[in-house]
C-alpha atoms as a PDB file:
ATOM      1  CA  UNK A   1    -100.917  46.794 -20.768  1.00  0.00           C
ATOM      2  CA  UNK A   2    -101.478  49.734 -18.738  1.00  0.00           C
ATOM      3  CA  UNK A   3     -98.964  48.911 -16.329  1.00  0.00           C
ATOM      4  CA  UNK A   4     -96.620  48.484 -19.055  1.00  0.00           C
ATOM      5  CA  UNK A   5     -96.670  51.651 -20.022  1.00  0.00           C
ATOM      6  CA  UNK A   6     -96.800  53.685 -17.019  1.00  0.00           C
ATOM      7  CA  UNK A   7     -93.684  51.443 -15.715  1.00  0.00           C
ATOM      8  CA  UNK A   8     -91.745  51.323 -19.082  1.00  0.00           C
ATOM      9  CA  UNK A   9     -88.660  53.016 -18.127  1.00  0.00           C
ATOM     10  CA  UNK A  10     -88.163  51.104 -14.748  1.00  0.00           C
ATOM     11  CA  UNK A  11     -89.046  48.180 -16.247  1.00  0.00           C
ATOM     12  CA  UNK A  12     -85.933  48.534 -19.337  1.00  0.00           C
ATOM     13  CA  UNK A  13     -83.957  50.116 -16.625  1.00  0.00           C
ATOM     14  CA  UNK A  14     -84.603  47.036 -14.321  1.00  0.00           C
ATOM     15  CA  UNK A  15     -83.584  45.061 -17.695  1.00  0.00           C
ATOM     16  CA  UNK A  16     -80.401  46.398 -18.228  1.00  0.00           C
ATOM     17  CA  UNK A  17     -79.296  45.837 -14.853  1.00  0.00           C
ATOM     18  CA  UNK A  18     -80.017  42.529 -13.976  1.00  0.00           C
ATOM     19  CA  UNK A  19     -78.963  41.583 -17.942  1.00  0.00           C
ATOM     20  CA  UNK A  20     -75.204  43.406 -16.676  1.00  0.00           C
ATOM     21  CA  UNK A  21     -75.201  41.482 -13.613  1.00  0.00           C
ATOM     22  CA  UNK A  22     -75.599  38.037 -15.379  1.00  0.00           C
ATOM     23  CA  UNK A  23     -72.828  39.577 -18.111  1.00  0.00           C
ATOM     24  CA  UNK A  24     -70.249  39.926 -15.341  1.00  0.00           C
ATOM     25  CA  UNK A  25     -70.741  36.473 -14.776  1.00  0.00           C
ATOM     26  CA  UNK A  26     -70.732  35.038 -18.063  1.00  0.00           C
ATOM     27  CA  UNK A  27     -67.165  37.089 -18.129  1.00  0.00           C
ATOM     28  CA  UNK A  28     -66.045  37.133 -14.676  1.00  0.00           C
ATOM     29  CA  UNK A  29     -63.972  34.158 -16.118  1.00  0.00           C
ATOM     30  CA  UNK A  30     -61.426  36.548 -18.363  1.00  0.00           C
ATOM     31  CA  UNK A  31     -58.407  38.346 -18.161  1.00  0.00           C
ATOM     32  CA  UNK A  32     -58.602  41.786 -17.459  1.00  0.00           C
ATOM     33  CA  UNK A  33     -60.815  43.377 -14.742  1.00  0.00           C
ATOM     34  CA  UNK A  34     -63.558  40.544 -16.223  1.00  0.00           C
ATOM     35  CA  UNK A  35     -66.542  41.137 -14.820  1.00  0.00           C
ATOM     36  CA  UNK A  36     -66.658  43.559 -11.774  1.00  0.00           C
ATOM     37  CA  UNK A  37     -67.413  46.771 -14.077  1.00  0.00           C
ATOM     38  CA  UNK A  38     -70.019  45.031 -15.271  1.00  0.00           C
ATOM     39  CA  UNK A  39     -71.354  44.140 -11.723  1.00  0.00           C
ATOM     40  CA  UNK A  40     -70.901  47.747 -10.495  1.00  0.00           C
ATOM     41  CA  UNK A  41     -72.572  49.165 -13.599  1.00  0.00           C
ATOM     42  CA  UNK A  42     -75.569  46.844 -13.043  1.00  0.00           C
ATOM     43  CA  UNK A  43     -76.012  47.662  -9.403  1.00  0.00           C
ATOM     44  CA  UNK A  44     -75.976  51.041 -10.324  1.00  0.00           C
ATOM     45  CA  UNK A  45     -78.487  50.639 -12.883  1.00  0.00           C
ATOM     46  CA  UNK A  46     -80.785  48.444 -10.430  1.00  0.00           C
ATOM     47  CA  UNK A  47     -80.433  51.081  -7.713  1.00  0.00           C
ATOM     48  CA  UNK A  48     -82.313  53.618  -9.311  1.00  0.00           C
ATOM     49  CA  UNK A  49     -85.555  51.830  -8.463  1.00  0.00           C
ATOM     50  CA  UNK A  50     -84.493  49.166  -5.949  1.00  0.00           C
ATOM     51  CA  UNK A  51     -83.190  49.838  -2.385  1.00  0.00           C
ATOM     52  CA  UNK A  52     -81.407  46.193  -1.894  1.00  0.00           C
ATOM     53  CA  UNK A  53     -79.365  46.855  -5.307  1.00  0.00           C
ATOM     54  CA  UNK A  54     -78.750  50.877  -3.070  1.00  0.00           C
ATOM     55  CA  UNK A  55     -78.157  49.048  -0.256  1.00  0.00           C
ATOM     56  CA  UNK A  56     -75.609  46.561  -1.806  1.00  0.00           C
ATOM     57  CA  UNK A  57     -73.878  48.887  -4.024  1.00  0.00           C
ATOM     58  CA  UNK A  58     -73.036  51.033  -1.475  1.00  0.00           C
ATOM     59  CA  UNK A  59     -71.721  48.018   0.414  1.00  0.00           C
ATOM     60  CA  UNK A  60     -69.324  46.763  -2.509  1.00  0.00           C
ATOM     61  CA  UNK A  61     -68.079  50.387  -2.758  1.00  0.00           C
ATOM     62  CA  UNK A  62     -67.118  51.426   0.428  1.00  0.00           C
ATOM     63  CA  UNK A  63     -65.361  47.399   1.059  1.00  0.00           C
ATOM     64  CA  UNK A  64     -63.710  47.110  -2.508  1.00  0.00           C
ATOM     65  CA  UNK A  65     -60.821  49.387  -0.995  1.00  0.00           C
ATOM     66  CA  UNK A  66     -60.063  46.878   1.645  1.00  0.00           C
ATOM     67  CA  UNK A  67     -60.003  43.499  -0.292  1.00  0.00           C
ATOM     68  CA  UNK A  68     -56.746  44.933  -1.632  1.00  0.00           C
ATOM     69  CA  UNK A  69     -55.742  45.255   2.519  1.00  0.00           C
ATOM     70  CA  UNK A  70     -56.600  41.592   3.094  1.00  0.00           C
ATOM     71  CA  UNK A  71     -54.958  39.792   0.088  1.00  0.00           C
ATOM     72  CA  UNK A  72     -51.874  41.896   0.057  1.00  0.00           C
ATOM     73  CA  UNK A  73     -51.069  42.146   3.917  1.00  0.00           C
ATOM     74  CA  UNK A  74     -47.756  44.046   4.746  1.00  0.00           C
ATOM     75  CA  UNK A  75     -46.018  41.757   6.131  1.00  0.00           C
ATOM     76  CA  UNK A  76     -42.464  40.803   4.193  1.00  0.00           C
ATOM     77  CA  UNK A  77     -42.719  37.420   4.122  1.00  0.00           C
ATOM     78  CA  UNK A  78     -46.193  37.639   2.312  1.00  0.00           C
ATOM     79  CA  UNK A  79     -44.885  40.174  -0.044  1.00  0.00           C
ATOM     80  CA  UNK A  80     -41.534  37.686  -1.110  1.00  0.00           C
ATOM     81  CA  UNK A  81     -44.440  35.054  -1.121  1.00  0.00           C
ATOM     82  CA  UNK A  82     -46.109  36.775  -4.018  1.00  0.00           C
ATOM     83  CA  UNK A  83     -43.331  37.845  -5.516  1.00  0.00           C
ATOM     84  CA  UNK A  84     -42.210  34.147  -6.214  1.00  0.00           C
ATOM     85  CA  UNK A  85     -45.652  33.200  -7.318  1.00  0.00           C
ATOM     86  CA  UNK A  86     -45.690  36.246 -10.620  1.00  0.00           C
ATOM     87  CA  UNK A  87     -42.063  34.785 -11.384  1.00  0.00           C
ATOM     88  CA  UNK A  88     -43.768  31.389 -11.692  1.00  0.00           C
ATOM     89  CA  UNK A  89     -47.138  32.997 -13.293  1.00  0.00           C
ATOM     90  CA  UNK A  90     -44.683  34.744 -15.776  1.00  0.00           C
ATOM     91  CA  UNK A  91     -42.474  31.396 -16.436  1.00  0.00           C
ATOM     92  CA  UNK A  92     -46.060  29.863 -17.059  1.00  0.00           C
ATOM     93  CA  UNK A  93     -47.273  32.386 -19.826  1.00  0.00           C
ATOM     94  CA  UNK A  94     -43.444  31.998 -21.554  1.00  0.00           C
ATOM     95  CA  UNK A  95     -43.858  28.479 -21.714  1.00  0.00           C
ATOM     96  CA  UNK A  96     -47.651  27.995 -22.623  1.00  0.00           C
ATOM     97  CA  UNK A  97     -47.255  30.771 -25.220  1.00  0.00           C
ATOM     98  CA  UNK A  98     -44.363  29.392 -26.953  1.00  0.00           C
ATOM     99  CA  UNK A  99     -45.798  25.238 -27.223  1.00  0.00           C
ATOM    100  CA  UNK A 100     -48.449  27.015 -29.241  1.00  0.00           C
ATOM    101  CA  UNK A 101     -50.561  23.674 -28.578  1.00  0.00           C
ATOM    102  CA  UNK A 102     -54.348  24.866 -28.628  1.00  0.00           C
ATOM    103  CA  UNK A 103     -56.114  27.450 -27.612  1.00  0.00           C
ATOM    104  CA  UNK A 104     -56.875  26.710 -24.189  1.00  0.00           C
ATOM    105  CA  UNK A 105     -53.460  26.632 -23.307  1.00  0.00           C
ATOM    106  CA  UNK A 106     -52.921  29.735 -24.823  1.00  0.00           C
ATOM    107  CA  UNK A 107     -55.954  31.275 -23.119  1.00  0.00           C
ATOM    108  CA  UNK A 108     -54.289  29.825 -20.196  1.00  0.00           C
ATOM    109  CA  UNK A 109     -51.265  31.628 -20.536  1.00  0.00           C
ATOM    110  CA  UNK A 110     -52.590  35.079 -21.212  1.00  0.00           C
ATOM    111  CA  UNK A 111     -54.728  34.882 -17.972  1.00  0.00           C
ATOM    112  CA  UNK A 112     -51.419  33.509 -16.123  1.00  0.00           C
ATOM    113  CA  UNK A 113     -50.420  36.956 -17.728  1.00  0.00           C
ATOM    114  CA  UNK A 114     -52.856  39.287 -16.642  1.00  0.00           C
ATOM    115  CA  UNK A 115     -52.833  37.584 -13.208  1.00  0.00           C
ATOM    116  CA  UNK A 116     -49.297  38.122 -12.616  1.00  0.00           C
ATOM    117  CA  UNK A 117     -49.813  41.275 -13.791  1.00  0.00           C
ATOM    118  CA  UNK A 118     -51.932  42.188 -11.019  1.00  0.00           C
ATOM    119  CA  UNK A 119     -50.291  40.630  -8.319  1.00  0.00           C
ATOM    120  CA  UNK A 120     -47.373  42.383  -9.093  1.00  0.00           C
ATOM    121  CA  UNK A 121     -48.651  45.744  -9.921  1.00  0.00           C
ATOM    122  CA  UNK A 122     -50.528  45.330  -6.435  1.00  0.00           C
ATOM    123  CA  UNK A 123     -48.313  43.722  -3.956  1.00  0.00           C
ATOM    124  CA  UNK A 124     -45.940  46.763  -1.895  1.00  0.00           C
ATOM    125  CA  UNK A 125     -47.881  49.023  -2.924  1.00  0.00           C
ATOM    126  CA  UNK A 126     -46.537  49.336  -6.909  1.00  0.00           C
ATOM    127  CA  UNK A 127     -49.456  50.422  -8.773  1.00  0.00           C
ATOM    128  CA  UNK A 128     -49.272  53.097  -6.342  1.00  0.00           C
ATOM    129  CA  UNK A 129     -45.914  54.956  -7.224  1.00  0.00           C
ATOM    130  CA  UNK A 130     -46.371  54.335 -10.670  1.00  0.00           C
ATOM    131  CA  UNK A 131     -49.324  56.607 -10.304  1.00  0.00           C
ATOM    132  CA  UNK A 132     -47.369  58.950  -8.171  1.00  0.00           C
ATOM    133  CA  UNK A 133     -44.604  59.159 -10.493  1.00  0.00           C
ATOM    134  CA  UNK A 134     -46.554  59.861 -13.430  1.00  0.00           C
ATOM    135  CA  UNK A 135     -48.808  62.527 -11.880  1.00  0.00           C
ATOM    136  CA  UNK A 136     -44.778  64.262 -11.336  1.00  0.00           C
END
């Protein structure tokens, strides 16, 4: 009991992080960023008192800029490549959304959505002159 309460705080800190990490995967699954906030936020939390959860935060963040690099390379042909796959990932979501046949399909459909979404805000680069333009 004495441990307990000396450790309290790194013990509920401890808690919250590893209960964040199992979040992110329990929602890794949805549209939207899913789970990587969550996975960031409980590596942060665990790296207050743990060096591997330091050691592999700092990892994630200093690589997370580069996935982007290796998915989207700069090459044309990959670029018209992705292009064709949101037209399809849009022409999915129309077509799921408007059988209105259960809710999976649905579900399906608005992460076709937010996919597409990505890929297109993503690929050459447009997510970055949006930004640009709006900072203007």
């Amino acid at each position: 009991m004495d441990f307990i309460r000396r450790n309290l705080k790194r013990i509920l800190i401890d808690t919250a992080g590893y209960l964040l990490l199992v979040a992110s995967i329990l929602t890794g699954w949805l549209p939207g960023p899913g789970g990587l906030p969550l996975f960031v936020a409980g590596l942060g939390l665990l790296s207050i008192n743990n060096r591997w959860a330091m050691r592999l935060r700092v990892f994630v963040l200093s690589h997370a800029g580069r996935a982007a690099d290796i998915l989207f390379p700069k090459n044309p042909l990959a670029e018209w490549g992705y292009d064709i796959l949101v037209v399809v990932l849009f022409g999915l979501t129309i077509w799921l959304e408007s059988r209105h046949a259960s809710v999976f399909q649905m579900g399906l459909g608005v992460s076709a959505f937010f996919v597409a979404l990505l890929i297109a805000l993503t690929n050459r680069d447009r997510l970055k002159r949006l930004k640009s333009k709006h900072k203007h």
